[in-house]
N, C-alpha and C. Protein backbone atom coordinates (compact mmCIF):
# COMPACT_ATOMS: atom_id res chain seq x y z
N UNK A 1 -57.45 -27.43 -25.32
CA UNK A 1 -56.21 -26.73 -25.05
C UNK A 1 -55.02 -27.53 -25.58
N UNK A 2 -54.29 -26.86 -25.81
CA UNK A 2 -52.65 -27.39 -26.33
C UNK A 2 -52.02 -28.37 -25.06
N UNK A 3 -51.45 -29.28 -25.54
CA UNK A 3 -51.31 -30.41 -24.34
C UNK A 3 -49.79 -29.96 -23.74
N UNK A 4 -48.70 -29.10 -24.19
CA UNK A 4 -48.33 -28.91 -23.55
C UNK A 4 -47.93 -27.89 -22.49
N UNK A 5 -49.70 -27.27 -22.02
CA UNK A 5 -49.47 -26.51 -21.16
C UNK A 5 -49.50 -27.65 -20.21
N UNK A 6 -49.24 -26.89 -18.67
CA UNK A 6 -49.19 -27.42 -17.25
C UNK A 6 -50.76 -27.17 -16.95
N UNK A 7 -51.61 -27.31 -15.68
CA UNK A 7 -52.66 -26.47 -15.49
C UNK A 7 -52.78 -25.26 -15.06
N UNK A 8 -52.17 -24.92 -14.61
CA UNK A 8 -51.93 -23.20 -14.10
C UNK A 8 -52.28 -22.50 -15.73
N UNK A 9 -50.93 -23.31 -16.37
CA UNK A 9 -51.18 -22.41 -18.00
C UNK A 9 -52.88 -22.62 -18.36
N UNK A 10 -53.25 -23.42 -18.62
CA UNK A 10 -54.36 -23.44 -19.11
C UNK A 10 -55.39 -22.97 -18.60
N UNK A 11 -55.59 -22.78 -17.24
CA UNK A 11 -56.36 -21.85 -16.27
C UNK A 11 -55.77 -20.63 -16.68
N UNK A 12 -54.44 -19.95 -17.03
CA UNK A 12 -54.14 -18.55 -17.39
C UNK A 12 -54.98 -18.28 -18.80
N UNK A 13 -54.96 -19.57 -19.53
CA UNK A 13 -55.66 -18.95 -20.80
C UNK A 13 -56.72 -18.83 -21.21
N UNK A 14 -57.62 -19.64 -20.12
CA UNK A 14 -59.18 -19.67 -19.98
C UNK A 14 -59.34 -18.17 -19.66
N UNK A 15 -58.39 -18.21 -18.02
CA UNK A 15 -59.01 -16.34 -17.51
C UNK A 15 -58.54 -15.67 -18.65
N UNK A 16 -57.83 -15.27 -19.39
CA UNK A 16 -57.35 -14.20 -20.32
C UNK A 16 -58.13 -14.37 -21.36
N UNK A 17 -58.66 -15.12 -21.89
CA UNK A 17 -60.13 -15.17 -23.03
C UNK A 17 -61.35 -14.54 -22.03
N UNK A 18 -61.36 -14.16 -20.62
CA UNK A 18 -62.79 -13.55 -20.34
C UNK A 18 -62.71 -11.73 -20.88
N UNK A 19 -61.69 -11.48 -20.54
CA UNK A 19 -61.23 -10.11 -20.39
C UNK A 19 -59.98 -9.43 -21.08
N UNK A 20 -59.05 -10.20 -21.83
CA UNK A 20 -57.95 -10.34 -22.29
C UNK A 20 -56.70 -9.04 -21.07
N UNK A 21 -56.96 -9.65 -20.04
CA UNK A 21 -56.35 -8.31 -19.34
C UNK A 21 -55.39 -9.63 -18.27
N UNK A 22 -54.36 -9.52 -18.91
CA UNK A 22 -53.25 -10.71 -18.29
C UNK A 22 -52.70 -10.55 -17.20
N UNK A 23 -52.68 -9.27 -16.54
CA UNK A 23 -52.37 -9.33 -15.28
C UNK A 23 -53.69 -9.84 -14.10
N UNK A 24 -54.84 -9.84 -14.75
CA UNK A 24 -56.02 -9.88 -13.99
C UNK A 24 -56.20 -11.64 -14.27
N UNK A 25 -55.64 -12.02 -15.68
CA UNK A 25 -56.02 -13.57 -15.82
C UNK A 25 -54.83 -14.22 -14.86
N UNK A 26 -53.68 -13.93 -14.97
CA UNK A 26 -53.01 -14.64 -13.98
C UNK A 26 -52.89 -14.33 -12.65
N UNK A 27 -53.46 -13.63 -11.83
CA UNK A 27 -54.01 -13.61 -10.69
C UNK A 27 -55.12 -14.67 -10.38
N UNK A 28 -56.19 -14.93 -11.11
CA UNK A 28 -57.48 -15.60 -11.18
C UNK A 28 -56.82 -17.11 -11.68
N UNK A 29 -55.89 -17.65 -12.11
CA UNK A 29 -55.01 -19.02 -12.58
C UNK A 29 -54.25 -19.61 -11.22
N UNK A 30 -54.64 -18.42 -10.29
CA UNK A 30 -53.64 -18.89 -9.06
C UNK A 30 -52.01 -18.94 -8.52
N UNK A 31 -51.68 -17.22 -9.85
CA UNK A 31 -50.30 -16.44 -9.81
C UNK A 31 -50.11 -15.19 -8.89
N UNK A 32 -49.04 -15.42 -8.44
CA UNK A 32 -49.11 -14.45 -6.78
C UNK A 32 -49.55 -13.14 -7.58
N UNK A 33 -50.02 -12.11 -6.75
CA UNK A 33 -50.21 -10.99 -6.71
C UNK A 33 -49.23 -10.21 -7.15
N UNK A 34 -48.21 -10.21 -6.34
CA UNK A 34 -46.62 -9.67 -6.82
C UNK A 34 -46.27 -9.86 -7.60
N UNK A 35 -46.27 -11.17 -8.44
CA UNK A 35 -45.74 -11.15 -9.63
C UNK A 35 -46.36 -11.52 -10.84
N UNK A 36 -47.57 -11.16 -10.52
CA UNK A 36 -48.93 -11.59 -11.31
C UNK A 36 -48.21 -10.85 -12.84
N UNK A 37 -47.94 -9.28 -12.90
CA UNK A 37 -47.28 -8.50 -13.90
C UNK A 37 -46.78 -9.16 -14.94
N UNK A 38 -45.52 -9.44 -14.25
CA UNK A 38 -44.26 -10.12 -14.61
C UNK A 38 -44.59 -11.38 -15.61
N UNK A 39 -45.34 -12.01 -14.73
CA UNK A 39 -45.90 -13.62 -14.76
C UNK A 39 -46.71 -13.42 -15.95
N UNK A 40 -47.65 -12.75 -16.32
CA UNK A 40 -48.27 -12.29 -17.07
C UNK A 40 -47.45 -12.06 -18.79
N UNK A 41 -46.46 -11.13 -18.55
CA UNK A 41 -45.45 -11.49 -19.73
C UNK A 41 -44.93 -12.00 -20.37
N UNK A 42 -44.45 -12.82 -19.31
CA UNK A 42 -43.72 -14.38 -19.59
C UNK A 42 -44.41 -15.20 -19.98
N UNK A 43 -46.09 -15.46 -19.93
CA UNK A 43 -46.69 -15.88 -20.17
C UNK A 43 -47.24 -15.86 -21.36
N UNK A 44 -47.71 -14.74 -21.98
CA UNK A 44 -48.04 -14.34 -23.26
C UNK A 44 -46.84 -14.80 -24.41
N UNK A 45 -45.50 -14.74 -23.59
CA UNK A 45 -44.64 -14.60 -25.08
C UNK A 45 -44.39 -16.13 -24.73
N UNK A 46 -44.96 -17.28 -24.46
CA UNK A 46 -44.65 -18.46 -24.32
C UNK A 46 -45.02 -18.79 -25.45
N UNK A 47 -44.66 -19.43 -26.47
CA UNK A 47 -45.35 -19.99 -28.14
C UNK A 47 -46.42 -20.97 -27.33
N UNK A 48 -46.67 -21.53 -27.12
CA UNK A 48 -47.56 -22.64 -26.51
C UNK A 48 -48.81 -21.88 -26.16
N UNK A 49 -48.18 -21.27 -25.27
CA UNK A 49 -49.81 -20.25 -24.54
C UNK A 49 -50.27 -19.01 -25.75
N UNK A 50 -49.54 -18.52 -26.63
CA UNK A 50 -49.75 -17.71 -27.47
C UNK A 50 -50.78 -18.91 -28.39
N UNK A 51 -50.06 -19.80 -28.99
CA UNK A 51 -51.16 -20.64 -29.67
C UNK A 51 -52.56 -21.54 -29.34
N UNK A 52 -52.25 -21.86 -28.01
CA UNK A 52 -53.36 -22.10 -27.21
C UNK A 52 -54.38 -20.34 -27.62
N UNK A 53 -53.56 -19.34 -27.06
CA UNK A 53 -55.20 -18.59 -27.07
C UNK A 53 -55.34 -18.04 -28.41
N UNK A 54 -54.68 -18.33 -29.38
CA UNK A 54 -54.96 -17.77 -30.79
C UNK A 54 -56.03 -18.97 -31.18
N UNK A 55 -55.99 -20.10 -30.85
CA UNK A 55 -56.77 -21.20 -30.90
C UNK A 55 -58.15 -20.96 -30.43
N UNK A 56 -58.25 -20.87 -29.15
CA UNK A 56 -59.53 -20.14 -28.60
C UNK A 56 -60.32 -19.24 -28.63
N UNK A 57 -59.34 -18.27 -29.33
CA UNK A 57 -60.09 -16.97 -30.04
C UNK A 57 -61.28 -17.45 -31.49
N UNK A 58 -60.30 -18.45 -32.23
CA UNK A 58 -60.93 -18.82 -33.68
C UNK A 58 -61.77 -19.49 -33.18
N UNK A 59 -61.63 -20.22 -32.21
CA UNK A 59 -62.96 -21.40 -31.41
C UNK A 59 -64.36 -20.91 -31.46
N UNK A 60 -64.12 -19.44 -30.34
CA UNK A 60 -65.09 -18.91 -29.75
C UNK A 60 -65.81 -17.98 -31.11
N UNK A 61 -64.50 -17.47 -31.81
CA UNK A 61 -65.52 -16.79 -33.28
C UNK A 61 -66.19 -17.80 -33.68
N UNK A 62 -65.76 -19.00 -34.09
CA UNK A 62 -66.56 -20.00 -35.43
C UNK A 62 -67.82 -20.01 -34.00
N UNK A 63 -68.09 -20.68 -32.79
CA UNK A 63 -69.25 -20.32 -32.14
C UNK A 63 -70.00 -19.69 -31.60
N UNK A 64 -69.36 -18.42 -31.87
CA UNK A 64 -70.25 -16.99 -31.81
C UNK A 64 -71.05 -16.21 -33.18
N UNK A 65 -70.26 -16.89 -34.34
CA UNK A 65 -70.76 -16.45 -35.65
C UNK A 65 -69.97 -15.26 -35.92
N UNK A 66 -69.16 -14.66 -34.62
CA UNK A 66 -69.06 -13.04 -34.96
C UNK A 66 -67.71 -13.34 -35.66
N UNK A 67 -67.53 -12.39 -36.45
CA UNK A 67 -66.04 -12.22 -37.47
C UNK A 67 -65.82 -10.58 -37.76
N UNK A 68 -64.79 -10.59 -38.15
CA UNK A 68 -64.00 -8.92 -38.35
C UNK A 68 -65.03 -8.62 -39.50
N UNK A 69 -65.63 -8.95 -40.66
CA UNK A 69 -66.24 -8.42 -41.19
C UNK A 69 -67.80 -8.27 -40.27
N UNK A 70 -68.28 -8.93 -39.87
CA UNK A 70 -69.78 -8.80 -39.41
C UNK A 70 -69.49 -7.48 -38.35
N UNK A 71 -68.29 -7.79 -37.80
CA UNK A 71 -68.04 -6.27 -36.78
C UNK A 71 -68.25 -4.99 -37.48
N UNK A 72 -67.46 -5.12 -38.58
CA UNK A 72 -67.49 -4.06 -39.57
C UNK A 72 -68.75 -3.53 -40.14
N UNK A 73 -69.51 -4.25 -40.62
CA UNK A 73 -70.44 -4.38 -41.47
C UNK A 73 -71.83 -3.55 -40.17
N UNK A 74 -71.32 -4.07 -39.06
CA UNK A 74 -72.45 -3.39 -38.49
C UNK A 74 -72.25 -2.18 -37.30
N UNK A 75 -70.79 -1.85 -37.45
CA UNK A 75 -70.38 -0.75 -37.55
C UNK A 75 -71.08 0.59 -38.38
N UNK A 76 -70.82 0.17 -39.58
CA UNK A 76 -70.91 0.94 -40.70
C UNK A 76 -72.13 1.64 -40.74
N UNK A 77 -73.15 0.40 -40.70
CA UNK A 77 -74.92 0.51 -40.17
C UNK A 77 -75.17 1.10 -39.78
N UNK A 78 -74.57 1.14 -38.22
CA UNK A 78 -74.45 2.09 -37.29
C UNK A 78 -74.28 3.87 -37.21
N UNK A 79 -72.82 3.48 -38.18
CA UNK A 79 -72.60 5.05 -38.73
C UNK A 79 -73.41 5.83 -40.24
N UNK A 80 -74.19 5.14 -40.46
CA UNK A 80 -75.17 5.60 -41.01
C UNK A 80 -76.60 5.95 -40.97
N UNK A 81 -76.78 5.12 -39.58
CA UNK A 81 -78.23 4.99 -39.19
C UNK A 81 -78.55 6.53 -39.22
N UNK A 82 -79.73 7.08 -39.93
CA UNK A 82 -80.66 8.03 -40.19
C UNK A 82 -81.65 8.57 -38.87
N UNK A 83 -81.22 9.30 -37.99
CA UNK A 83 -81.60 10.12 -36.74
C UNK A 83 -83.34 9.68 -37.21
N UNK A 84 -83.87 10.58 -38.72
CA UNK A 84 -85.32 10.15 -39.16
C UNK A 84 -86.52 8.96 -39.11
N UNK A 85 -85.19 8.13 -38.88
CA UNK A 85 -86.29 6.89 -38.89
C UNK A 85 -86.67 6.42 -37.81
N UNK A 86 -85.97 7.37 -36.49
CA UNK A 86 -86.65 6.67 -35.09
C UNK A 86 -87.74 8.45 -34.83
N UNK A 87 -87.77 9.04 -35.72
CA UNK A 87 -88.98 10.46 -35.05
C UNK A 87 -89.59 10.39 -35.77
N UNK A 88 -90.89 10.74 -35.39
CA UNK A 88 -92.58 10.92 -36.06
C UNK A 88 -92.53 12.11 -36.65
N UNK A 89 -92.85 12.36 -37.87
CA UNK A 89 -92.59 13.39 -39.22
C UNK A 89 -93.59 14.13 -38.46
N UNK A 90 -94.85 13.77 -37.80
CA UNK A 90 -95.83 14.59 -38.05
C UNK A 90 -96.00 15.47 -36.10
N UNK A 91 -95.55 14.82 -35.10
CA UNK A 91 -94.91 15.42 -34.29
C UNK A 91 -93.88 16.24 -33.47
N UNK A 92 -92.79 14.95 -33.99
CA UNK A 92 -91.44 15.88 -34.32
C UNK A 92 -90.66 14.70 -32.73
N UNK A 93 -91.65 13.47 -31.92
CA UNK A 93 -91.20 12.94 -30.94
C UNK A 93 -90.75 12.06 -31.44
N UNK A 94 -90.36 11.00 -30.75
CA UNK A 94 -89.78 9.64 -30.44
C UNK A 94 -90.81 9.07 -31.35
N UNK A 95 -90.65 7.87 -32.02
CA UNK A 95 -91.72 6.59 -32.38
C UNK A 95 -91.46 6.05 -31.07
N UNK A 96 -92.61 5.07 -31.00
CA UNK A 96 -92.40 3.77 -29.91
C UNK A 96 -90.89 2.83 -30.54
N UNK A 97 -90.51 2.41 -29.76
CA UNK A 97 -89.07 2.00 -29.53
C UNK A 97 -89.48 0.47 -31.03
N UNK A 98 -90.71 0.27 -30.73
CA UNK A 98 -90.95 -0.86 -31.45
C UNK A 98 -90.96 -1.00 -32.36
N UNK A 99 -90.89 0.38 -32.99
CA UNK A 99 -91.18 0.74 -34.57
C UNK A 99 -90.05 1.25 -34.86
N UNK A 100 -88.27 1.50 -34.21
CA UNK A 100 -87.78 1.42 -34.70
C UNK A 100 -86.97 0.67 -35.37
N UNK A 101 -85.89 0.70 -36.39
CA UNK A 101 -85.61 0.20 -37.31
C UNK A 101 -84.27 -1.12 -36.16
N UNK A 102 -83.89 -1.93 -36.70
CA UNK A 102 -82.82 -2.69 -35.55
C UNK A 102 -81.44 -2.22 -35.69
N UNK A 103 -81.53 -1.37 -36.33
CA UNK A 103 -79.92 -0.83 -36.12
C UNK A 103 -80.03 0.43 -34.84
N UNK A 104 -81.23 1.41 -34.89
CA UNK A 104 -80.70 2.05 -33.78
C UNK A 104 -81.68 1.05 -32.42
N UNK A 105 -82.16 0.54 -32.54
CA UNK A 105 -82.30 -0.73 -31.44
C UNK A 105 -80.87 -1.12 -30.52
N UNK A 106 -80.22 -1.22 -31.41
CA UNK A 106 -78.74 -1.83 -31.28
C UNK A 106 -77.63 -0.83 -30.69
N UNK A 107 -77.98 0.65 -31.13
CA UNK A 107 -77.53 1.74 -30.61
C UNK A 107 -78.05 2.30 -29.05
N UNK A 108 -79.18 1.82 -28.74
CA UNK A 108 -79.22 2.52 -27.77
C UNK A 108 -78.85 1.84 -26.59
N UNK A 109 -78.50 2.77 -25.89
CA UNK A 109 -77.30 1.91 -24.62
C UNK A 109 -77.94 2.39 -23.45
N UNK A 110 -78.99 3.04 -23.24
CA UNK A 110 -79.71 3.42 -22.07
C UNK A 110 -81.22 4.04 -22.16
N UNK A 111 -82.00 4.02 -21.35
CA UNK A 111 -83.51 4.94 -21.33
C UNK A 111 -83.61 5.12 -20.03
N UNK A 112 -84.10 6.50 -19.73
CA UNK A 112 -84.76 6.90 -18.60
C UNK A 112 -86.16 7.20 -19.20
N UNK A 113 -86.88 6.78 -18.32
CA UNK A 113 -87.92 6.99 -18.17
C UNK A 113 -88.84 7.24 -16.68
N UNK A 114 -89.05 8.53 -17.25
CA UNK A 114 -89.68 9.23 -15.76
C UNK A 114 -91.69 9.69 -15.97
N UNK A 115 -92.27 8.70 -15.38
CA UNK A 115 -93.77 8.91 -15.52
C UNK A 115 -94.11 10.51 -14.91
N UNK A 116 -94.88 10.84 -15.42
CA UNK A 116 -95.54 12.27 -15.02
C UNK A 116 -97.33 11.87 -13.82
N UNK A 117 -97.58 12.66 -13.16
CA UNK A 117 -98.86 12.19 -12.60
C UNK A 117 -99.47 13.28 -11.71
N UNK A 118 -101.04 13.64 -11.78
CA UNK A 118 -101.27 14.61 -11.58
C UNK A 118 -102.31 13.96 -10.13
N UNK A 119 -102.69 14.62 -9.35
CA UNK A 119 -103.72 14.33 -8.18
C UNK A 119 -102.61 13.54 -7.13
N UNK A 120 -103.13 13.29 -5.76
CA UNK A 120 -102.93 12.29 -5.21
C UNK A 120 -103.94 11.34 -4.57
N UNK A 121 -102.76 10.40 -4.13
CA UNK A 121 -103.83 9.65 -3.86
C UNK A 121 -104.71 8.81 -5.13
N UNK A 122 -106.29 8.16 -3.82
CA UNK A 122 -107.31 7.37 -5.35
C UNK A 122 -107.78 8.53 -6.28
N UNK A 123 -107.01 9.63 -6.28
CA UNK A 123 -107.14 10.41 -7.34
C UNK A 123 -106.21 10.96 -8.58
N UNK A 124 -104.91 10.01 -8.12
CA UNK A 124 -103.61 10.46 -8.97
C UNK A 124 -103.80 9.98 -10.09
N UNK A 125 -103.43 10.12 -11.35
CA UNK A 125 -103.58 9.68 -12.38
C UNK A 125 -102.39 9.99 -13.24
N UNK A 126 -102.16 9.51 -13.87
CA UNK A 126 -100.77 9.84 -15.10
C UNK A 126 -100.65 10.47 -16.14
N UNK A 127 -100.41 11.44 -16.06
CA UNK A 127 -100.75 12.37 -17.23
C UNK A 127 -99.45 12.57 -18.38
N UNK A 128 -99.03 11.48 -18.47
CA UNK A 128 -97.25 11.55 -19.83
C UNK A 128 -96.29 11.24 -18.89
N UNK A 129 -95.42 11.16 -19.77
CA UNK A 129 -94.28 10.47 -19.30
C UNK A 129 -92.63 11.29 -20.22
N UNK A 130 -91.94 11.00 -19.86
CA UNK A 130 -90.59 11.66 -20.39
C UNK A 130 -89.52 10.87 -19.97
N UNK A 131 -89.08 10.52 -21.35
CA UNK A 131 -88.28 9.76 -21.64
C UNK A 131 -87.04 10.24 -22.69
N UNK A 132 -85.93 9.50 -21.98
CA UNK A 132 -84.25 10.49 -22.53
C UNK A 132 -83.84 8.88 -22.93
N UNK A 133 -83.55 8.98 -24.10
CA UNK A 133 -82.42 7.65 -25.08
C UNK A 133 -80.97 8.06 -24.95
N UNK A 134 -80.25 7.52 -24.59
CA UNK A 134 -78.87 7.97 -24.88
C UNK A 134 -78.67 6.10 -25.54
N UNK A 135 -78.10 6.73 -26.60
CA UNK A 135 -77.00 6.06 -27.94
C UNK A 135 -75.27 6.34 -27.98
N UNK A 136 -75.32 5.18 -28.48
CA UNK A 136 -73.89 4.96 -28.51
C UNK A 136 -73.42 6.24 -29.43
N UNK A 137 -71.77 6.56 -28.79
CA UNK A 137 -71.19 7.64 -29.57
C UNK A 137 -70.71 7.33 -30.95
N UNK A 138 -71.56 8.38 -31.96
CA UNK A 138 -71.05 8.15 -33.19
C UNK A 138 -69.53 8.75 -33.30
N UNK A 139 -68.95 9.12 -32.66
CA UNK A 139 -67.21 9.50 -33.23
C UNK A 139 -66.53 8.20 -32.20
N UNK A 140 -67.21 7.77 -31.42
CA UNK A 140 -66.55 6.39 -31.04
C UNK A 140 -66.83 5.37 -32.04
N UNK A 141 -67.85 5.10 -32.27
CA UNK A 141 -68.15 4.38 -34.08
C UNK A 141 -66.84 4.40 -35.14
N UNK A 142 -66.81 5.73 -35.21
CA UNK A 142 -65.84 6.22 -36.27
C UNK A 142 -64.71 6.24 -36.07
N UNK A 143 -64.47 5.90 -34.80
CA UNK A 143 -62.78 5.60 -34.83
C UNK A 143 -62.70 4.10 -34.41
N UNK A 144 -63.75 3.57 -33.81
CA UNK A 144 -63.61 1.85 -34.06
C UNK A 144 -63.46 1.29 -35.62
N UNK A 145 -63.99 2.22 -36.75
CA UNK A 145 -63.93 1.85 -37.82
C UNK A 145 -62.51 2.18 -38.54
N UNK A 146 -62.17 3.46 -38.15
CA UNK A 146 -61.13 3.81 -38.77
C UNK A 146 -60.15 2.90 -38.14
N UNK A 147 -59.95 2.56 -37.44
CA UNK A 147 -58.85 1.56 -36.51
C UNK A 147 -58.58 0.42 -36.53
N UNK A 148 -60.16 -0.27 -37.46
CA UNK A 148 -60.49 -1.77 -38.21
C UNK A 148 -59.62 -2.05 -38.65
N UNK A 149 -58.53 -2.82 -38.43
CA UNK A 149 -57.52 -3.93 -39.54
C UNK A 149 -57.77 -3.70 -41.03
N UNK A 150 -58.78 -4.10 -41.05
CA UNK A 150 -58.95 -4.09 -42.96
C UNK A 150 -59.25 -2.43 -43.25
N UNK A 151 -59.31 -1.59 -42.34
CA UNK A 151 -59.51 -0.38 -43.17
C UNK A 151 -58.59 0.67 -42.82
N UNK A 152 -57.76 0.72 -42.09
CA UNK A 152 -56.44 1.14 -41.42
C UNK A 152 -56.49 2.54 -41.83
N UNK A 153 -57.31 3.62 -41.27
CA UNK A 153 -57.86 4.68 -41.65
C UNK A 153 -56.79 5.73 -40.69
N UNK A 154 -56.11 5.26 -39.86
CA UNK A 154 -55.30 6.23 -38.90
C UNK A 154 -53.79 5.59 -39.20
N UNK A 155 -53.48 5.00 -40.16
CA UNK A 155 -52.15 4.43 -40.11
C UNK A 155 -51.19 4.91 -41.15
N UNK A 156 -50.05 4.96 -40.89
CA UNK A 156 -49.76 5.96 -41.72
C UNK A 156 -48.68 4.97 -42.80
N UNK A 157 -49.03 4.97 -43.88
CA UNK A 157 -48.61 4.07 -45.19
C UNK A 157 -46.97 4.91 -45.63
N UNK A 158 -46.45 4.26 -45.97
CA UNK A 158 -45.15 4.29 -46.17
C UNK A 158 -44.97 3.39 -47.31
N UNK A 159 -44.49 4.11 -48.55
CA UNK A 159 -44.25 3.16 -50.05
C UNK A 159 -42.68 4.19 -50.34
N UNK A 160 -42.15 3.06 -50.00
CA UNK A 160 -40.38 3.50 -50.76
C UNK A 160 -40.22 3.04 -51.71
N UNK A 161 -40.36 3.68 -52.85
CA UNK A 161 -40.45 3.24 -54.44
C UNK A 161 -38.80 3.14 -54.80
N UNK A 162 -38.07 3.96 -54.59
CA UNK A 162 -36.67 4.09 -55.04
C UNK A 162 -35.41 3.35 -54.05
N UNK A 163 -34.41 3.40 -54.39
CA UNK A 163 -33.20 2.61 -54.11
C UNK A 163 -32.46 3.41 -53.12
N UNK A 164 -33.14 4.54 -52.62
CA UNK A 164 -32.41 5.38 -52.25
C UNK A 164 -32.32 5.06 -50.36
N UNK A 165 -31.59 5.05 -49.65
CA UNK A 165 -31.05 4.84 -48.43
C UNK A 165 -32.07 5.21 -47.55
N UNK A 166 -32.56 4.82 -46.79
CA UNK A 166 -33.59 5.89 -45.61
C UNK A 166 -32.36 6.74 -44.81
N UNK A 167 -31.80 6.75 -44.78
CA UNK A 167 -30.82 8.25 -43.64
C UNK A 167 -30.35 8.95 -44.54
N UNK A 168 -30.72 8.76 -46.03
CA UNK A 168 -29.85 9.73 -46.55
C UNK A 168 -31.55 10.63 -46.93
N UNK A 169 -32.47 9.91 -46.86
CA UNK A 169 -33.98 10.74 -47.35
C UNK A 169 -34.45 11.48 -45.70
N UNK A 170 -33.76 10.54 -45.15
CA UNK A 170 -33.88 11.73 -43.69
C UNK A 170 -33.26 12.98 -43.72
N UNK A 171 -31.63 12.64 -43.92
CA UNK A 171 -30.88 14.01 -44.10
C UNK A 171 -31.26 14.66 -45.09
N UNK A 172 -31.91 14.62 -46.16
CA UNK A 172 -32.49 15.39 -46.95
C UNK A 172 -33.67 16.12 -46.77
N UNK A 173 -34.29 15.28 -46.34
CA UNK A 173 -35.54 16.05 -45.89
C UNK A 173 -35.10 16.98 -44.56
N UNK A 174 -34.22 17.03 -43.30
CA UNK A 174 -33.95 17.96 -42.70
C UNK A 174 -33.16 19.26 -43.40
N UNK A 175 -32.52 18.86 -43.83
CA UNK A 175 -31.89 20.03 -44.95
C UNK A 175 -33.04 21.12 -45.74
N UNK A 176 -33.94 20.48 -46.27
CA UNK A 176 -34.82 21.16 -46.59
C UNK A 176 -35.89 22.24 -45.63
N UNK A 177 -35.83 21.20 -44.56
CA UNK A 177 -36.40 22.16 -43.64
C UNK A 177 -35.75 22.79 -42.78
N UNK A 178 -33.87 22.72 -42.84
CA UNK A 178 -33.59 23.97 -42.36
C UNK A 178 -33.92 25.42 -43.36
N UNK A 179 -33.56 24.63 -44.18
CA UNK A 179 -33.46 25.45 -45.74
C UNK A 179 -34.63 26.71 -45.63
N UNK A 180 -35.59 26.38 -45.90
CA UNK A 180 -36.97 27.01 -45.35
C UNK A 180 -37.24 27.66 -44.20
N UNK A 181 -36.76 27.24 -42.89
CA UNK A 181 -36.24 28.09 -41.77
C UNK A 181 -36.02 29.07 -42.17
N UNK A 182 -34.21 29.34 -42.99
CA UNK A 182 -33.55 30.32 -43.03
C UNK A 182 -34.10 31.06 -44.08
N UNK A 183 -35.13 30.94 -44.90
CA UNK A 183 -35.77 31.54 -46.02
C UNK A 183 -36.97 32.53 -45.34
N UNK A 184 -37.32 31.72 -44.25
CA UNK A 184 -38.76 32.72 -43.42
C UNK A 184 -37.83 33.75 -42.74
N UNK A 185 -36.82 33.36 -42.52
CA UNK A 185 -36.04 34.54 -41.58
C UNK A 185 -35.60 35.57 -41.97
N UNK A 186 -35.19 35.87 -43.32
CA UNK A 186 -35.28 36.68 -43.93
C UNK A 186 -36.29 37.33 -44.49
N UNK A 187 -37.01 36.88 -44.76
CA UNK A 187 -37.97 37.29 -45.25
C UNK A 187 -38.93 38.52 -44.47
């Protein structure tokens, strides 16, 4: 940590690297309740504590391996993974989970599995089983990707090539669209 936090600070910046949720890290640093909020603000825009956890962030990437591209990269995977390669061509079911490929491995975020069984008793026996996969949402995929820093797919680009004033390309552009107004109205 940066030496010139106090310890409170540095307990705020440990809790705020678990969860990045600063009203919850400075509560857990030992900041009143009441003004945990507040405290929380003041805290973030401190240069010290801002560089302390920009520090800890690069820490924990270089020893996690994970980086904005590997996020990406297996994103992408993700949004391509082929429904085909986890069903049996010649049934039309599930493969065993084992035989699928590790990208939808990686997708699936739950299984139920409910055994079937016929008789009771020393006579019950198991006759199949049924089983439901639920996978991660592919349009949640697709907007974690579109939202990626490096691919800024929802942002809206702005290139002012000319010399010309922004309030005067405002008032122009409203002019035009009164303009057009009064053209449908007649019409």
């Amino acid at each position: 940590m940066v030496s010139k936090l106090n310890t409170r600070q540095e307990a705020f910046v440990r809790e705020y690297l678990i969860d990045l949720n600063a009203t919850q890290a400075a509560i857990r640093a030992g900041y009143s309740k009441n003004t945990a909020e507040a405290q929380s603000s003041r805290l973030l825009a401190n240069v010290n504590i801002k560089k302390a956890v920009d520090a800890a962030k690069i820490e924990r990437a270089e020893a996690t391996k994970i980086t904005a591209e590997l996020v990406l990269t297996r994103l992408g995977e993700m949004m391509n993974a082929d429904p085909c390669d986890i069903i049996d061509q010649v049934n039309g079911c599930y493969k065993s989970i084992f035989d699928w490929p590790l990208v939808w491995r990686r997708m699936l975020s739950a299984a139920d599995v409910q055994e079937l069984f016929s008789g009771k008793g020393e006579e019950k026996e198991k006759i199949g089983e049924i089983i439901k996969y639920k996978f991660i949402d592919k349009m949640k995929l697709f907007d974690l990707i579109g939202k990626h820093v490096d691919v800024q797919a929802f942002s809206i680009n702005m290139n002012i090539t000319d010399d010309t004033n922004i309030s005067d390309r405002i008032t122009k552009s409203r002019n035009r669209i009164k303009h057009n107004e009064t053209e449908n109205r007649v019409h």
